[in-house]
C-alpha atoms as a PDB file:
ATOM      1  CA  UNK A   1     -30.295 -10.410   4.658  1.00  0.00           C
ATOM      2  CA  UNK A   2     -32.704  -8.388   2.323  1.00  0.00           C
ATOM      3  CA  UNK A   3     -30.727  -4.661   1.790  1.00  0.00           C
ATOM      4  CA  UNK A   4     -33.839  -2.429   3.693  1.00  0.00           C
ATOM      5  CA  UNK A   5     -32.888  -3.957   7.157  1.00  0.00           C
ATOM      6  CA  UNK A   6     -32.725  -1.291   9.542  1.00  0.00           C
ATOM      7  CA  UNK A   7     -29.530   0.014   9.483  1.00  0.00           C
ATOM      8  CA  UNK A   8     -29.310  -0.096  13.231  1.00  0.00           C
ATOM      9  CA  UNK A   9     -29.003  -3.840  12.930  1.00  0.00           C
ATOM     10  CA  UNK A  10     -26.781  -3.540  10.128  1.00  0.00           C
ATOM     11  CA  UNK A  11     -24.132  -0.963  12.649  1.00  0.00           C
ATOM     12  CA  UNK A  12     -24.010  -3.788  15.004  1.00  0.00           C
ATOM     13  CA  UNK A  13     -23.193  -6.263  13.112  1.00  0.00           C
ATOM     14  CA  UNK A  14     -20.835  -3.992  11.500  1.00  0.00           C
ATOM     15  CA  UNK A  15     -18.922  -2.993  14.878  1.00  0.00           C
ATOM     16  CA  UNK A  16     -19.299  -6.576  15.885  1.00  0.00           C
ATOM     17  CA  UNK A  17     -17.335  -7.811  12.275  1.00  0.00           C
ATOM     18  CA  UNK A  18     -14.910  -5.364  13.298  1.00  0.00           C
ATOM     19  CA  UNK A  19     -13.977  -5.402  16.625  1.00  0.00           C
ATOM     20  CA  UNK A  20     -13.682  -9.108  15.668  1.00  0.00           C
ATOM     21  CA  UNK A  21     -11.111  -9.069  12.929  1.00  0.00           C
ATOM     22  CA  UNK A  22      -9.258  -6.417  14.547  1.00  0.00           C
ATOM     23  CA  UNK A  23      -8.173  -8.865  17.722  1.00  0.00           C
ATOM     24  CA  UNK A  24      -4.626  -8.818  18.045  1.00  0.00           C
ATOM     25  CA  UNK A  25      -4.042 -12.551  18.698  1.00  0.00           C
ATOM     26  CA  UNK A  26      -5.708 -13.367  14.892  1.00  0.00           C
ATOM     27  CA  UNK A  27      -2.951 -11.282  13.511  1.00  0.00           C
ATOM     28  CA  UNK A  28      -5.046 -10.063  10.851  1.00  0.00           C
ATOM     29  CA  UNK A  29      -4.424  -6.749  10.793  1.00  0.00           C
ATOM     30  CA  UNK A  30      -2.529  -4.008  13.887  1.00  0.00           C
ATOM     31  CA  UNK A  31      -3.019  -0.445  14.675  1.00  0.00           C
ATOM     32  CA  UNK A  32      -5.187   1.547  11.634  1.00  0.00           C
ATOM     33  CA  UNK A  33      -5.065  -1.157   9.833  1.00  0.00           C
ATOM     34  CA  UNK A  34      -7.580  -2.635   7.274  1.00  0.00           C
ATOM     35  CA  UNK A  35     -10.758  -1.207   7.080  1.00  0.00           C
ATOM     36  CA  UNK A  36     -14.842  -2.730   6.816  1.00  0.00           C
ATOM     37  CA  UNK A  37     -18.620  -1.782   5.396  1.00  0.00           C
ATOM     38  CA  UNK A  38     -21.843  -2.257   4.732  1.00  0.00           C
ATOM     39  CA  UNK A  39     -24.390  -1.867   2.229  1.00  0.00           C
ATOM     40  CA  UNK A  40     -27.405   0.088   4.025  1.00  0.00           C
ATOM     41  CA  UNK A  41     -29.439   0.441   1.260  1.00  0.00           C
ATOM     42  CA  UNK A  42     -29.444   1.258  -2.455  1.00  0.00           C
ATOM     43  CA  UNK A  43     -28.001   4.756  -2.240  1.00  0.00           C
ATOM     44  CA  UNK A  44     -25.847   4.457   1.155  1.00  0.00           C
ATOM     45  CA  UNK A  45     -23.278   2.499   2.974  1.00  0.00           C
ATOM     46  CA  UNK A  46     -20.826   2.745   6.000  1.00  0.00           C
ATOM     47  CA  UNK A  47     -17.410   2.860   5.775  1.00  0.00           C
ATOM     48  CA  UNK A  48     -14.863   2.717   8.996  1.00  0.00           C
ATOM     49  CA  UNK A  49     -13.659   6.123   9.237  1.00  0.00           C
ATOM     50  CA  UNK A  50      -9.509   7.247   8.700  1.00  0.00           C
ATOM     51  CA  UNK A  51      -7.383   6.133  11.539  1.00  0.00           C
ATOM     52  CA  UNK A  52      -9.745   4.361  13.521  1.00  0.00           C
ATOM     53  CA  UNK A  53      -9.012   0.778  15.170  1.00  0.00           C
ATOM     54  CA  UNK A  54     -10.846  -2.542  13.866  1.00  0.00           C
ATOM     55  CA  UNK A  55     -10.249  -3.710  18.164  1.00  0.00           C
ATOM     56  CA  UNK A  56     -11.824  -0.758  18.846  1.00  0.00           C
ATOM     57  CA  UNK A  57     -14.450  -0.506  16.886  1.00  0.00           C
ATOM     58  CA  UNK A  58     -17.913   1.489  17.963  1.00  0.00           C
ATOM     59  CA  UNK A  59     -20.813   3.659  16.182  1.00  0.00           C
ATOM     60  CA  UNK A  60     -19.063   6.255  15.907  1.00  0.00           C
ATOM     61  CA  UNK A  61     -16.107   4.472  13.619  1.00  0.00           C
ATOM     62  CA  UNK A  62     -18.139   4.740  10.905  1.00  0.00           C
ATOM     63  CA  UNK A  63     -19.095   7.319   8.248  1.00  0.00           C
ATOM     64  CA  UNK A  64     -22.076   6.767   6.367  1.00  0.00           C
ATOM     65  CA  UNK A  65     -21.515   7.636   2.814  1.00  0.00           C
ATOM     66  CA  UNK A  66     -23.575   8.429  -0.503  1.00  0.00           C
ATOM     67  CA  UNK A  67     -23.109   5.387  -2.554  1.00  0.00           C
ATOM     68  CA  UNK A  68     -23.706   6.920  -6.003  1.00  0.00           C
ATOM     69  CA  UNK A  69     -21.128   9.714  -5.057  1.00  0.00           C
ATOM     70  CA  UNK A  70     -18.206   7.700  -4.161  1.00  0.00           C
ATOM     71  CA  UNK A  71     -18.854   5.890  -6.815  1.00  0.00           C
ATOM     72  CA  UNK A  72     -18.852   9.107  -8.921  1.00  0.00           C
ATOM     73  CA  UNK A  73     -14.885   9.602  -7.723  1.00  0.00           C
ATOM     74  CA  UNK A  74     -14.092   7.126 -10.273  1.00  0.00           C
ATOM     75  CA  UNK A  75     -14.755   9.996 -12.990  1.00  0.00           C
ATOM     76  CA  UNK A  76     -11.753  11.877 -11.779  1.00  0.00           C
ATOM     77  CA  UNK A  77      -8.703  13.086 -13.320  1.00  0.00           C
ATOM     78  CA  UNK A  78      -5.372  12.866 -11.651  1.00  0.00           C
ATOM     79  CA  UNK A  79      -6.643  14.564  -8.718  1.00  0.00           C
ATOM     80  CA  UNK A  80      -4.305  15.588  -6.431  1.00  0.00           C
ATOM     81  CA  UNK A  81      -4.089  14.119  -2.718  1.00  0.00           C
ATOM     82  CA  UNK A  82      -5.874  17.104  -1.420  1.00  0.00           C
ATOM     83  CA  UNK A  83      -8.549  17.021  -4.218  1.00  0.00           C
ATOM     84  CA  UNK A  84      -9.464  13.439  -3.449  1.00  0.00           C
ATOM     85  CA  UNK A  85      -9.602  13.517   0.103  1.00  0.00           C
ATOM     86  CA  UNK A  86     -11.815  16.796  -0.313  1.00  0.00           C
ATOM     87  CA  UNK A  87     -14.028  14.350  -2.806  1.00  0.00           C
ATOM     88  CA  UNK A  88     -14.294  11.853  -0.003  1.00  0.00           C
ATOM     89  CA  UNK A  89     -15.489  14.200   2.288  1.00  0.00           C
ATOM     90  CA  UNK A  90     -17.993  15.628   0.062  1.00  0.00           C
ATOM     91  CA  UNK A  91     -19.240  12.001  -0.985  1.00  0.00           C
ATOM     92  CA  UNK A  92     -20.291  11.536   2.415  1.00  0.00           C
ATOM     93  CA  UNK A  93     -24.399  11.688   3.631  1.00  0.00           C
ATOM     94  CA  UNK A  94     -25.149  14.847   5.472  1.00  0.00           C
ATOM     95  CA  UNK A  95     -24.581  15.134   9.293  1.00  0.00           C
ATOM     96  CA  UNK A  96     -21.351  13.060   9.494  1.00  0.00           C
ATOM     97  CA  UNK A  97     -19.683  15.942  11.029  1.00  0.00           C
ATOM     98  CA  UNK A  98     -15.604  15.439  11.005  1.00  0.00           C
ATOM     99  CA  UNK A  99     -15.301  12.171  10.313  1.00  0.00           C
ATOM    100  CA  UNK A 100     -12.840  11.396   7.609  1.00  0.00           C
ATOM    101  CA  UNK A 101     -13.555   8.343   4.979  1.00  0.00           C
ATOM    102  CA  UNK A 102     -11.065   5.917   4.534  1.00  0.00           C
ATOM    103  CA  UNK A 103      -9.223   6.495   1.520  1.00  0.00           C
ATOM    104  CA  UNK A 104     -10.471   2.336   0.430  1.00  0.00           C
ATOM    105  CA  UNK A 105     -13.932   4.012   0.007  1.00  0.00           C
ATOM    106  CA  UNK A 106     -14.301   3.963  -3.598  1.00  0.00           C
ATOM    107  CA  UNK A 107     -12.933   0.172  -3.081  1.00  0.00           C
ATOM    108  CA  UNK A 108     -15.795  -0.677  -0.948  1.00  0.00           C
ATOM    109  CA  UNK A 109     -17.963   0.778  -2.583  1.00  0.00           C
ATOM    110  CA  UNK A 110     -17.499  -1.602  -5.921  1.00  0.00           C
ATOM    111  CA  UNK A 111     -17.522  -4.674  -3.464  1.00  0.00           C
ATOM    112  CA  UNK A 112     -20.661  -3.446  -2.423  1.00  0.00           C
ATOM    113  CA  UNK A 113     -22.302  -2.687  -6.385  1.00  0.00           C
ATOM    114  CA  UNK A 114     -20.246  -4.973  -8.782  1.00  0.00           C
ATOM    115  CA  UNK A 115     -19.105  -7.290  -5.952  1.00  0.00           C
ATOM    116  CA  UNK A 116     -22.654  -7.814  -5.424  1.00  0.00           C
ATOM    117  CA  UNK A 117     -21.359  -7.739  -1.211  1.00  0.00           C
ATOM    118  CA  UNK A 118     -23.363  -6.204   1.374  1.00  0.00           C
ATOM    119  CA  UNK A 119     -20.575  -6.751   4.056  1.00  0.00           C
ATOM    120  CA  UNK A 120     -16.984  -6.444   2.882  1.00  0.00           C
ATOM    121  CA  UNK A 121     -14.522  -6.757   5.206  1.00  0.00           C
ATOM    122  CA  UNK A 122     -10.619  -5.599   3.913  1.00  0.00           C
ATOM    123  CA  UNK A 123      -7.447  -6.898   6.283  1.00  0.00           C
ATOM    124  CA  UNK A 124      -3.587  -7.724   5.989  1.00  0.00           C
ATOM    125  CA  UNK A 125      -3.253 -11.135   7.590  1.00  0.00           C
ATOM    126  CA  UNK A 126       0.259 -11.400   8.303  1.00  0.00           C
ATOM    127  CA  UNK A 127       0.563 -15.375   6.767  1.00  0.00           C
ATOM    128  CA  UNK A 128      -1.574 -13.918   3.495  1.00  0.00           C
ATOM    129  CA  UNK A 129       0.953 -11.377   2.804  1.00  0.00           C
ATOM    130  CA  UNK A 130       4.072 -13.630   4.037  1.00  0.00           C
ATOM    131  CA  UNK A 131       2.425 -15.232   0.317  1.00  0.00           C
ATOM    132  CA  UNK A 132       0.893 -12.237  -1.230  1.00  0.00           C
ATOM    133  CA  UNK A 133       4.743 -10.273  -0.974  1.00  0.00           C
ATOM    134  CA  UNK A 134       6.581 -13.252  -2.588  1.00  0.00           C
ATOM    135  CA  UNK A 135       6.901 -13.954  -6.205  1.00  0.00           C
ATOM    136  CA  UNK A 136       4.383 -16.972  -5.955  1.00  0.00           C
ATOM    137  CA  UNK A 137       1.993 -14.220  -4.517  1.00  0.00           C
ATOM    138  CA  UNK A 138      -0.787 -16.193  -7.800  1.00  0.00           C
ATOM    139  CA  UNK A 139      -0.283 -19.270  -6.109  1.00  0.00           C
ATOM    140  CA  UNK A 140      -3.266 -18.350  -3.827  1.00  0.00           C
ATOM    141  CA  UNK A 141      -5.935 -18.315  -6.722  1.00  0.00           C
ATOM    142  CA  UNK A 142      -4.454 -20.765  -9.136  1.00  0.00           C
ATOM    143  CA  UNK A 143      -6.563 -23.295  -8.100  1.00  0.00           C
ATOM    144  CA  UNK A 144      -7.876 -25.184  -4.802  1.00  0.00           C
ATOM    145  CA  UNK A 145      -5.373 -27.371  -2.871  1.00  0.00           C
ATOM    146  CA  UNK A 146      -8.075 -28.644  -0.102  1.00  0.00           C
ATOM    147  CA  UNK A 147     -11.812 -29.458   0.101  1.00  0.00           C
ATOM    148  CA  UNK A 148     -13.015 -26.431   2.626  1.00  0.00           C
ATOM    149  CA  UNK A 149     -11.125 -23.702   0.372  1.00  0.00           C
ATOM    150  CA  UNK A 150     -13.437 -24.304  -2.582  1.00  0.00           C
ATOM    151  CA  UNK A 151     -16.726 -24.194  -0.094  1.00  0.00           C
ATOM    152  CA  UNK A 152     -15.829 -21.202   2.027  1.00  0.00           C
ATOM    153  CA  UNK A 153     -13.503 -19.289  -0.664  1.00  0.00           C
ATOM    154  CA  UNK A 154     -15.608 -19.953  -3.747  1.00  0.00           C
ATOM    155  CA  UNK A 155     -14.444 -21.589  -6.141  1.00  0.00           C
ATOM    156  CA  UNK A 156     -12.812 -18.673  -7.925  1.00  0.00           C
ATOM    157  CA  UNK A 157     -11.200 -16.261  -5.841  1.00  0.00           C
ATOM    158  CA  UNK A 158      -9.727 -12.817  -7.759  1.00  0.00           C
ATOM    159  CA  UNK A 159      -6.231 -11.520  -7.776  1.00  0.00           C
ATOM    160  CA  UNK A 160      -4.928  -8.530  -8.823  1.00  0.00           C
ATOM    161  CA  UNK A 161      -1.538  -7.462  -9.107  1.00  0.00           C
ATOM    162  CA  UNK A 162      -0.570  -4.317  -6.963  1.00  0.00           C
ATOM    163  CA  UNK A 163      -1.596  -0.710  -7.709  1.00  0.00           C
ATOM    164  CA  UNK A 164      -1.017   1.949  -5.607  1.00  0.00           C
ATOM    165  CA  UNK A 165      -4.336   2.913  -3.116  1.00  0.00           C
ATOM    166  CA  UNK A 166      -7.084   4.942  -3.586  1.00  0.00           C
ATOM    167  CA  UNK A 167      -8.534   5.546  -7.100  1.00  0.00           C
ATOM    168  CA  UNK A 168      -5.884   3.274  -8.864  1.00  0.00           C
ATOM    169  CA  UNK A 169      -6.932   0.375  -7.208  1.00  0.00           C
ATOM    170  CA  UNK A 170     -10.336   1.201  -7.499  1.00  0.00           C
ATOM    171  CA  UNK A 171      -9.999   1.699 -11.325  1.00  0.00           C
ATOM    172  CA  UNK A 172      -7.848  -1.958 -11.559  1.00  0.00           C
ATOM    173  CA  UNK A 173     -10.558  -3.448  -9.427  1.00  0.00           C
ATOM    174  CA  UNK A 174     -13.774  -2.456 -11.738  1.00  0.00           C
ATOM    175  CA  UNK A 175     -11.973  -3.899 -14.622  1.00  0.00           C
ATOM    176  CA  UNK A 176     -11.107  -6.930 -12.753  1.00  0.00           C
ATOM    177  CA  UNK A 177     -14.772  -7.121 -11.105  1.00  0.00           C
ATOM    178  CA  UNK A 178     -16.190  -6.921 -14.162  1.00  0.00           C
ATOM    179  CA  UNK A 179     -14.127  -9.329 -16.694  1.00  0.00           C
ATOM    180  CA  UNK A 180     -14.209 -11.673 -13.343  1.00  0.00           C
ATOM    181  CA  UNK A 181     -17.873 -11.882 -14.226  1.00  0.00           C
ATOM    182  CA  UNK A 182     -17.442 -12.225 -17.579  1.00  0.00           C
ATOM    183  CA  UNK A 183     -15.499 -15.320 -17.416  1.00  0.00           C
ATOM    184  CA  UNK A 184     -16.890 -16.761 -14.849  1.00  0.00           C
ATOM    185  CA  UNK A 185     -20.583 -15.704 -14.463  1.00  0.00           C
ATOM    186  CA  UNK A 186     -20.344 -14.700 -10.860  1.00  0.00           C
ATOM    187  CA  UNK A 187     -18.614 -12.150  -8.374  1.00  0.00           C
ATOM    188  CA  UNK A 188     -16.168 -13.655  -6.267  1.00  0.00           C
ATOM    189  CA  UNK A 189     -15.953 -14.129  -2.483  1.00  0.00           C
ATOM    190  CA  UNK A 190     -12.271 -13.669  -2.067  1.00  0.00           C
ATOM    191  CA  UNK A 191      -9.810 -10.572  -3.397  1.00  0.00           C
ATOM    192  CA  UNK A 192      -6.186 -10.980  -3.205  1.00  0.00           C
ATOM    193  CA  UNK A 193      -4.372  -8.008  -3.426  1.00  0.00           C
ATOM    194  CA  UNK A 194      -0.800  -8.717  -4.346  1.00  0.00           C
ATOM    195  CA  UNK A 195       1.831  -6.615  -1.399  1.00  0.00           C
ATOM    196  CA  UNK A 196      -1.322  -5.313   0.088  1.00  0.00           C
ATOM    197  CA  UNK A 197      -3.566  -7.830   1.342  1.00  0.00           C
ATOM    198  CA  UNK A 198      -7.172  -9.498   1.530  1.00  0.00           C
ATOM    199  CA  UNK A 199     -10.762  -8.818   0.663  1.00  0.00           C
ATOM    200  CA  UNK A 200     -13.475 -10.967   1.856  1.00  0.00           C
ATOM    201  CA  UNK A 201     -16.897 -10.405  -0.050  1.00  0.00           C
ATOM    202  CA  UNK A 202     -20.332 -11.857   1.787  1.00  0.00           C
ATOM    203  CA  UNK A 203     -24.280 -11.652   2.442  1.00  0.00           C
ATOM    204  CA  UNK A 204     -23.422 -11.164   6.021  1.00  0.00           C
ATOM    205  CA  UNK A 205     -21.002 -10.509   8.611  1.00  0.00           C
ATOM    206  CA  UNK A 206     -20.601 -14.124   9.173  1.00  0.00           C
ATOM    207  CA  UNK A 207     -20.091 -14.611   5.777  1.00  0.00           C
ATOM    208  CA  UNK A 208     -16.918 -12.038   5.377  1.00  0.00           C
ATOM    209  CA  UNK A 209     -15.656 -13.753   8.761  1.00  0.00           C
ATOM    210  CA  UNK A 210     -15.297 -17.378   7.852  1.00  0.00           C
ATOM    211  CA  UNK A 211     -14.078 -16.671   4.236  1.00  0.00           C
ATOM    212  CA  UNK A 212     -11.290 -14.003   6.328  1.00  0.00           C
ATOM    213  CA  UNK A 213     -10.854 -16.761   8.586  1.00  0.00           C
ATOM    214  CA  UNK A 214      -9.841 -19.432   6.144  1.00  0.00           C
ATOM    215  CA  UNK A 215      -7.876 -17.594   3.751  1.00  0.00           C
ATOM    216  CA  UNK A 216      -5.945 -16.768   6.502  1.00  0.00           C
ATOM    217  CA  UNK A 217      -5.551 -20.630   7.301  1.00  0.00           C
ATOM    218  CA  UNK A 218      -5.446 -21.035   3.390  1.00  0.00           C
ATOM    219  CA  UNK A 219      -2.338 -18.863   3.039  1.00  0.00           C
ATOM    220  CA  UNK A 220      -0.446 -20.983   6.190  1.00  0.00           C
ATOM    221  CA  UNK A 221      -0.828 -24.157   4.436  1.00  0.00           C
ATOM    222  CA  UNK A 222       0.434 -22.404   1.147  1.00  0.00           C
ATOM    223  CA  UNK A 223       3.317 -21.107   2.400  1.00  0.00           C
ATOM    224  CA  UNK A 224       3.997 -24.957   4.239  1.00  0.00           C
ATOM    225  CA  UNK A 225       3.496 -26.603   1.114  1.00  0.00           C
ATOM    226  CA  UNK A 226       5.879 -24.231  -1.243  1.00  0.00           C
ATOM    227  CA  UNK A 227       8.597 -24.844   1.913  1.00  0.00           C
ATOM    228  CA  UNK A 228       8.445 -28.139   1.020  1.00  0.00           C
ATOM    229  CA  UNK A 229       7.930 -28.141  -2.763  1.00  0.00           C
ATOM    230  CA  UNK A 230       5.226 -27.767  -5.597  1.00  0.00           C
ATOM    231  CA  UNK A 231       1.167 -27.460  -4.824  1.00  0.00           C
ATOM    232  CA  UNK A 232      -0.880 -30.687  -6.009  1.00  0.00           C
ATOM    233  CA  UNK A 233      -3.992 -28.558  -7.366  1.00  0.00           C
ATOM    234  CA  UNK A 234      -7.176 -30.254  -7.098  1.00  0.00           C
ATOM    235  CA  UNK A 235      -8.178 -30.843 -10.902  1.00  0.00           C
ATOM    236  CA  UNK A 236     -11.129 -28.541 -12.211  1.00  0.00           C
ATOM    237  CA  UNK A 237     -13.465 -31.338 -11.985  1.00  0.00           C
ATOM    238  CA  UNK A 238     -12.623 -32.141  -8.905  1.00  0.00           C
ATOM    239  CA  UNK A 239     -13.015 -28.807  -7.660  1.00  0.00           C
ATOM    240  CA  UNK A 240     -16.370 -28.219 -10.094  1.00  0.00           C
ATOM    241  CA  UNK A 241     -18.030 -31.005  -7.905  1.00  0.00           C
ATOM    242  CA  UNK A 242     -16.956 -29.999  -4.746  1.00  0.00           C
ATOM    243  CA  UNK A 243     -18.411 -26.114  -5.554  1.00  0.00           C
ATOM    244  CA  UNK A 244     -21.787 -27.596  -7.402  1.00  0.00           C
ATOM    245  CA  UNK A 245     -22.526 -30.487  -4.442  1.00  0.00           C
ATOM    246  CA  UNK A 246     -25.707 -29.839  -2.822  1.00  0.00           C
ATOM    247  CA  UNK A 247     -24.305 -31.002   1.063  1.00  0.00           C
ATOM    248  CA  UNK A 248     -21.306 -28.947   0.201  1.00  0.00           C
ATOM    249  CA  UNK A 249     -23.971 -25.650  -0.876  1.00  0.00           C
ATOM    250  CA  UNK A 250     -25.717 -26.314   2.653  1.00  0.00           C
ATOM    251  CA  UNK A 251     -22.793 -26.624   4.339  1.00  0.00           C
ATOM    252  CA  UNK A 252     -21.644 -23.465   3.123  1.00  0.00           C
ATOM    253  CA  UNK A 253     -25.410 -21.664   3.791  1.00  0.00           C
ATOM    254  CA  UNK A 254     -24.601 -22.757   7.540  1.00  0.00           C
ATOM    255  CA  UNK A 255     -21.474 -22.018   7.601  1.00  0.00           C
ATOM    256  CA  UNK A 256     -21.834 -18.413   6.499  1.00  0.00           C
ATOM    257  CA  UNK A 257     -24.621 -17.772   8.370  1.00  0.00           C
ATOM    258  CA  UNK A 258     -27.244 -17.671   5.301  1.00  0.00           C
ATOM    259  CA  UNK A 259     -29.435 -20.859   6.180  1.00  0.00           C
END
């Protein structure tokens, strides 16, 4: 989806991403949990606002923020918890009346730049974390243990060990965005954020739903196959061929919702 769609579209889809991940019986996040965005264009995006409800999701759950002054936060000093959330606020576009950013703003607002995302969606699946909390929390992006992980995942997913939210994380995740890319040539589709949670990266809503969807599913098989002893790791090549094969590529296109 090319970035000047009209934004109106863009809301929908936004509100419908959310509302979706924010169902109780997927257990992906509860309460004020987790948070989503969008890209609207190249100087603004929406964030879902402080305390709001993925379930309950609408419009007005959003603030629409300046992209190149959240971004701007990052310049900060050890501001105090007053001083950011005073930032935030004054990061946002004119006209967005009370409503707070979350403090994950600056966070989204990489995914959306050097993530190279236009839809980010950020949750705490309950069988991610059960991994994510334990000390074999890497286990998740060592390497690919089944064929659909490598097509919907990407081949390499990110993980970063915990730092404390807000502009800590942030700061941890532009290093890691950007010496991902190094290595690798490419931002990734899936974050891991070790005793925190998940961060699905896509081209659409569709896209941050299905790779949400199976790392979820990704995470129960983990923590089934450490119960019961060591992962078998697909080998690189193994896993090269699955990522570069061209049914696998439209399969994923479909899949995501980018045919």
């Amino acid at each position: 989806m090319p970035v000047n769609a009209p934004s109106g579209t863009r809301l929908d889809e936004l509100v419908g991403l959310s509302r979706s991940l924010g169902r109780p019986e997927r257990d992906l996040v509860i309460l004020g949990e987790g948070n989503t965005s969008v890209r609207l264009d190249d100087e603004t995006f929406l964030v879902k606002a402080s305390g709001t409800s993925l379930a309950e999701a609408r419009e007005g759950s959003f603030v629409r923020m300046d992209l190149g002054r959240t971004l701007a936060l990052l310049d900060l000093v050890d501001p105090s918890d007053g001083e950011l959330g005073e930032a935030l606020m004054a990061a946002r576009s004119e006209g967005e009346g009370d409503l707070r950013p979350s403090i994950e703003a600056v966070m989204h607002a990489l995914c959306l730049t050097e993530g190279e995302a236009t839809f980010v969606g950020h949750t705490h699946p309950t069988a991610v974390n059960a991994v994510l909390c334990s000390d074999r929390a890497g286990s998740l992006s060592e390497g690919a243990i089944f064929p659909d992980q490598v097509v919907v995942l990407g081949r390499h997913p990110l993980y970063l060990p915990y730092v404390d939210v807000g502009l800590p994380l942030a700061h941890a995740l532009l290093d890691a965005l950007r010496a991902h890319r190094r290595r690798v040539g490419a931002a990734p589709k899936t974050i891991y954020l070790q005793n925190h949670g998940l961060v699905a990266l896509g081209q659409s809503a569709g896209g941050v739903e299905q790779v949400t969807t199976m790392a979820a599913k990704h995470a129960r098989i983990m923590s089934g196959v450490l119960a019961a002893g060591e992962p078998v790791y697909l080998t690189a090549g193994q896993a090269d061929s699955l990522d570069a094969r061209p049914d696998e590529e439209y399969r994923r296109r479909v899949i995501q919702g980018d045919r």
